[in-house]
N, C-alpha and C. Protein backbone atom coordinates (compact mmCIF):
# COMPACT_ATOMS: atom_id res chain seq x y z
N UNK A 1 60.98 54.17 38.16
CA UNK A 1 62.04 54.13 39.16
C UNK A 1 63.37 53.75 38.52
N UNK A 2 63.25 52.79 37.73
CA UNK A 2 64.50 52.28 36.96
C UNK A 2 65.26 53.80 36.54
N UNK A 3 64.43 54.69 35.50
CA UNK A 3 65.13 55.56 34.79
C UNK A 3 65.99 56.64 35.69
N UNK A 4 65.39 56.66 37.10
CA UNK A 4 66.16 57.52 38.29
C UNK A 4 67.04 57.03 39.03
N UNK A 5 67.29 55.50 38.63
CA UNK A 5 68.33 55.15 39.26
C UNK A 5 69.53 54.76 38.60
N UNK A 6 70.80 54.72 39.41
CA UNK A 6 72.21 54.91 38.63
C UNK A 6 72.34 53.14 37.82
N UNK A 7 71.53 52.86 36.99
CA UNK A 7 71.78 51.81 36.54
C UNK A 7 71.51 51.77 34.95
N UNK A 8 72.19 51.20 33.94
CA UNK A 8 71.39 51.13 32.53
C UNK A 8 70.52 50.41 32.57
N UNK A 9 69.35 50.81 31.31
CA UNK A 9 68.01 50.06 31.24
C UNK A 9 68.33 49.97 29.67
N UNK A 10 68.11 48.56 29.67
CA UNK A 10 67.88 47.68 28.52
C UNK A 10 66.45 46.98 28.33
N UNK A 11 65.81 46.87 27.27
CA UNK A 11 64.84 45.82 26.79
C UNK A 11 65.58 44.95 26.28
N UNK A 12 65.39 43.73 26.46
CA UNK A 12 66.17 42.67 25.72
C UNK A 12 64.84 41.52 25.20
N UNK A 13 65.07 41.11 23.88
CA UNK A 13 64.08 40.16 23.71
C UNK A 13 64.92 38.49 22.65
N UNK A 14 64.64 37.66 22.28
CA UNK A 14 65.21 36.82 21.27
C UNK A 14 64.49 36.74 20.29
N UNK A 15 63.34 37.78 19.82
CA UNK A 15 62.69 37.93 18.70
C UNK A 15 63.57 37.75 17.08
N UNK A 16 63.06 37.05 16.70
CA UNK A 16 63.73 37.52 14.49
C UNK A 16 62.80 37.93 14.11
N UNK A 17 61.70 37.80 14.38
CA UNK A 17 60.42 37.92 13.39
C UNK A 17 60.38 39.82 12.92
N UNK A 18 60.63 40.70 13.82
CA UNK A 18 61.01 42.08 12.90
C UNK A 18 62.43 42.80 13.34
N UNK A 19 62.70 43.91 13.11
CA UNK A 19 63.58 44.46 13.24
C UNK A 19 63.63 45.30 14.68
N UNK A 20 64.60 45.85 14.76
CA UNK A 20 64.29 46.89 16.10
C UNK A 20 63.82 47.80 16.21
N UNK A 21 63.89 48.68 14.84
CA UNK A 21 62.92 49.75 14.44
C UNK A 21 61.52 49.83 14.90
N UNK A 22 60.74 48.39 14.13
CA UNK A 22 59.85 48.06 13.94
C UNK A 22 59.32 47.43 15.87
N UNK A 23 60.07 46.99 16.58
CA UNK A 23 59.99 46.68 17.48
C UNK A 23 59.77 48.17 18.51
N UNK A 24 60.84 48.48 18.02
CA UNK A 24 60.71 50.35 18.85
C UNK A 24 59.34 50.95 18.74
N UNK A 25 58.76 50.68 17.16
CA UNK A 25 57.78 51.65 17.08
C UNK A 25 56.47 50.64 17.51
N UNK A 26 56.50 49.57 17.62
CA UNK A 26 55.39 49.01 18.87
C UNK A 26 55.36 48.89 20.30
N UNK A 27 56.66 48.89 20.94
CA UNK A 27 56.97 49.49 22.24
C UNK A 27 55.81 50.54 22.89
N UNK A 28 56.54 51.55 21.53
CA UNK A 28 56.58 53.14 21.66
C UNK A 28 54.91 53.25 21.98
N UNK A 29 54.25 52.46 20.57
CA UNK A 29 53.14 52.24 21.10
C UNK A 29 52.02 51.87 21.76
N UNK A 30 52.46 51.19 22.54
CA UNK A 30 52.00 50.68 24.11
C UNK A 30 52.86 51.75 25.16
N UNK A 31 53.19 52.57 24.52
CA UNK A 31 53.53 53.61 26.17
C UNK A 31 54.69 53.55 26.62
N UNK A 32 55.66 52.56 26.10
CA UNK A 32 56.99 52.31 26.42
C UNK A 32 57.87 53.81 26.36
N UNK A 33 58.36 54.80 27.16
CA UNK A 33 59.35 54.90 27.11
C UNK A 33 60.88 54.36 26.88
N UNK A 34 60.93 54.72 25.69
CA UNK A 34 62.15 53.82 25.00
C UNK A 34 62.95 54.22 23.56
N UNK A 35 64.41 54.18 23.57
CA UNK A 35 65.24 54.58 22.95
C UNK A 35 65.36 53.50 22.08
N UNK A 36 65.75 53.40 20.56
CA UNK A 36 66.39 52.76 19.90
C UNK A 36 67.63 51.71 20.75
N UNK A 37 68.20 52.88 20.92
CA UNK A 37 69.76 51.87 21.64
C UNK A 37 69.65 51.53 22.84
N UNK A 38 68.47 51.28 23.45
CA UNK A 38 67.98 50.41 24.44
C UNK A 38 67.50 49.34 24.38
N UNK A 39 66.91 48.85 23.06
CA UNK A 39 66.50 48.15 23.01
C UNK A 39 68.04 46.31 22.11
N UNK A 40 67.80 45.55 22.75
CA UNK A 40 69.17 44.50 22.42
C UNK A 40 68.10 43.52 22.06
N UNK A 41 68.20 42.79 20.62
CA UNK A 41 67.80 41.61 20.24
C UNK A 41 68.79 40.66 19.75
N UNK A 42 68.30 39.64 19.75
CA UNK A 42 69.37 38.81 19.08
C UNK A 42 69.56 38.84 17.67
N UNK A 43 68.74 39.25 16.90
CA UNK A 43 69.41 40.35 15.76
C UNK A 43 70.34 40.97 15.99
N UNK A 44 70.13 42.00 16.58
CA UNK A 44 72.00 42.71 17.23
C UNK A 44 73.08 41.78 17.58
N UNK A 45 72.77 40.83 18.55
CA UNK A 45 73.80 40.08 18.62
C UNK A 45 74.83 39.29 17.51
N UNK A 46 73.33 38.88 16.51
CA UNK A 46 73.93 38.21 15.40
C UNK A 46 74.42 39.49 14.08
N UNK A 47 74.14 40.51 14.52
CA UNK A 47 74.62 41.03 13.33
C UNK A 47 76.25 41.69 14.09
N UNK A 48 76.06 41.96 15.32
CA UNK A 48 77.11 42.14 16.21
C UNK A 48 78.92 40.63 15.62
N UNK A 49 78.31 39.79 15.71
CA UNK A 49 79.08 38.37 15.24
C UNK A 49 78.95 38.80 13.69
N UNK A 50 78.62 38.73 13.04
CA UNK A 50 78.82 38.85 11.41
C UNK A 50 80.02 39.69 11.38
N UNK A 51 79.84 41.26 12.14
CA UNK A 51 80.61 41.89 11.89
C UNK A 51 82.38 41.63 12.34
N UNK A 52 81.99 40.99 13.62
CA UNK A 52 82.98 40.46 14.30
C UNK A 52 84.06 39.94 13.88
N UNK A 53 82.85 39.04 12.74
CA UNK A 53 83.85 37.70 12.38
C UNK A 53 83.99 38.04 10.79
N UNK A 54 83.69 38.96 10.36
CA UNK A 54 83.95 39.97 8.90
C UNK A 54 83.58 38.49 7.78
N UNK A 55 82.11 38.49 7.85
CA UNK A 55 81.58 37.43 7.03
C UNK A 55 80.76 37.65 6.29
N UNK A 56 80.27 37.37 5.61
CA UNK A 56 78.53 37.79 4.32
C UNK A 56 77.66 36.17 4.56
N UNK A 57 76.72 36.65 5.14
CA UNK A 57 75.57 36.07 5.54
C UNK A 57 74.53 35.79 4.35
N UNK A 58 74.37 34.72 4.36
CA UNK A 58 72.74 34.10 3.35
C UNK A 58 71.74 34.04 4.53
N UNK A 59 71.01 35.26 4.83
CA UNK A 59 69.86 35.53 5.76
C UNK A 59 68.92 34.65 5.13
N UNK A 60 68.47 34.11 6.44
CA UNK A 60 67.05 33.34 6.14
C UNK A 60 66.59 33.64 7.42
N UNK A 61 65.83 34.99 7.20
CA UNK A 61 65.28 35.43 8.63
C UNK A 61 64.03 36.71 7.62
N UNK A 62 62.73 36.75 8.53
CA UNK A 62 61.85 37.22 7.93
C UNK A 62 62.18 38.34 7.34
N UNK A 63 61.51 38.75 6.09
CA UNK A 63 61.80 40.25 5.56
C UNK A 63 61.40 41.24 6.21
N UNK A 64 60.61 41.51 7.43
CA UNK A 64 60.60 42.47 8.51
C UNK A 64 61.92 43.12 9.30
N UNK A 65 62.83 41.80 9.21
CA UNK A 65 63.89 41.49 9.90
C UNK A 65 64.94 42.04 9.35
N UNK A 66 65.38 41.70 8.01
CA UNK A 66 66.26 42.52 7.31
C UNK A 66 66.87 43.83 7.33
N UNK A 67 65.88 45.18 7.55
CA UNK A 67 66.40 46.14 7.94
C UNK A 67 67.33 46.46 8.83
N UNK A 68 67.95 45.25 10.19
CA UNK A 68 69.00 45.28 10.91
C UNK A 68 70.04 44.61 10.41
N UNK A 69 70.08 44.18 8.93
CA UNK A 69 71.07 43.81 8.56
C UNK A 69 72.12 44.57 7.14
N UNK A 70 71.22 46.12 7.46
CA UNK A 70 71.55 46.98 6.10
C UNK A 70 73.36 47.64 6.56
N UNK A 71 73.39 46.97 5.21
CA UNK A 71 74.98 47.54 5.09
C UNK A 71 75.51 46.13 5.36
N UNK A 72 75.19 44.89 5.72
CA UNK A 72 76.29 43.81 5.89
C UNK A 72 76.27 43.03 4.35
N UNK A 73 77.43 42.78 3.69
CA UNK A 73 77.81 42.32 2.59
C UNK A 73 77.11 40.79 2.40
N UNK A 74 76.03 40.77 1.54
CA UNK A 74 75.60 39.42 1.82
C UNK A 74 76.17 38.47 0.23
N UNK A 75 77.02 39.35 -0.66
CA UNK A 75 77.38 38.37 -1.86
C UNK A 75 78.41 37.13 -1.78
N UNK A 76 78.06 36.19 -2.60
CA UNK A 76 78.56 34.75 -2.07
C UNK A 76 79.11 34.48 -0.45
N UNK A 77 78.24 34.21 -0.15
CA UNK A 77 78.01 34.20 1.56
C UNK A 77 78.90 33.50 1.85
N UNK A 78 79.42 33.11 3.27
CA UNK A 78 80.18 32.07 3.42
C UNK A 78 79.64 32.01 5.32
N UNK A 79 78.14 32.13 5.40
CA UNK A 79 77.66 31.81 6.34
C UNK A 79 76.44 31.95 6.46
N UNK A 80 75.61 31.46 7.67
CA UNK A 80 74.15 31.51 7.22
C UNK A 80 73.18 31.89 8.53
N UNK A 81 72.60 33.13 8.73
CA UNK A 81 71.72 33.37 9.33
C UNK A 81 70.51 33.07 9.72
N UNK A 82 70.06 32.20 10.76
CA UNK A 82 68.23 31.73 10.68
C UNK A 82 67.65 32.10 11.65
N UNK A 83 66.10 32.86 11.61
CA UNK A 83 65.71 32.98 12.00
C UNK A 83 64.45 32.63 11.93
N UNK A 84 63.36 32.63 12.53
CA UNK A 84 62.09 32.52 12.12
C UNK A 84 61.36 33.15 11.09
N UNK A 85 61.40 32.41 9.74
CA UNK A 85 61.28 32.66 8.68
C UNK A 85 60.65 31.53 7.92
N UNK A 86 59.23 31.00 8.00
CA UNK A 86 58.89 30.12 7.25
C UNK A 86 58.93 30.11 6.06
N UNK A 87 58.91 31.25 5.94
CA UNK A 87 58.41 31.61 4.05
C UNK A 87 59.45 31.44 3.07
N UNK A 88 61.08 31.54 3.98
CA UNK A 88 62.10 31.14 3.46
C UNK A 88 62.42 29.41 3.45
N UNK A 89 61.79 28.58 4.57
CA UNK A 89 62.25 27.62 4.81
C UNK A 89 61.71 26.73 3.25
N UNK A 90 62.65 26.59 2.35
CA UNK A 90 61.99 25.56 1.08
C UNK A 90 63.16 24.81 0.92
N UNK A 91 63.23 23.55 -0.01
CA UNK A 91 63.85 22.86 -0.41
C UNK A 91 64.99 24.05 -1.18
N UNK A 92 64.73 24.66 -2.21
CA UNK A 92 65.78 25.58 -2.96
C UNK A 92 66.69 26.49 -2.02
N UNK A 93 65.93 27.12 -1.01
CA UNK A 93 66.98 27.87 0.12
C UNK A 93 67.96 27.50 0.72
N UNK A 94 67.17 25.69 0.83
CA UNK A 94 67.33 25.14 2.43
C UNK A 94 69.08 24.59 1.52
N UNK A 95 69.10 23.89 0.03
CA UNK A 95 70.10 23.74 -0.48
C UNK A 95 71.47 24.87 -0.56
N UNK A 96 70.51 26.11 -0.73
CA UNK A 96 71.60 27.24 -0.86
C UNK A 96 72.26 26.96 0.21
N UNK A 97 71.82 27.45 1.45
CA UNK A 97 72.09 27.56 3.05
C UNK A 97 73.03 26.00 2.80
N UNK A 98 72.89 24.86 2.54
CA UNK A 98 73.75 24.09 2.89
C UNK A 98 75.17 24.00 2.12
N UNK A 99 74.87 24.49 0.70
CA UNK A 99 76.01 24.83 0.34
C UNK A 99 77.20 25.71 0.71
């Protein structure tokens, strides 16, 4: 009913753990009718703000996740992305990120 009526349809989730791609193509697979650019995570949002604010990010968000951040300049960062990413969370990162 949604898709016949005069309204946009969004999926929205606050997932980091993968990308939207990757999110699309498990949707897709449970039956979801669903577009790429329907779908809004807070990945988008935050890569939406990176761009915004014309910054290079030290991601500490899972390597699933990364693929929504291709093409943003991440050399000598001067900000820091987190997401649910244990595998990143260590003493050596956790220093980078504070520097």
């Amino acid at each position: 009913r949604l898709r016949s009526a005069p309204v946009t349809v969004r999926f929205v989730t606050n997932t980091t753990k993968e990308s939207k791609r990757d999110l699309l193509e498990r949707l897709a697979g449970l039956g979801f009718d669903i577009a790429e650019h329907e779908i809004f995570t807070s990945l988008t949002a935050a890569r939406s703000l990176l761009e915004q604010q014309q910054v290079r990010p030290l991601l500490l968000v899972d390597d699933k996740a990364l693929p929504d951040f291709t093409g943003i300049g991440t050399d000598n960062p001067n900000a820091v992305v987190v997401g649910l990413a244990p595998e990143h969370f260590h003493y050596e990162m956790m220093n980078k990120a504070f520097r």
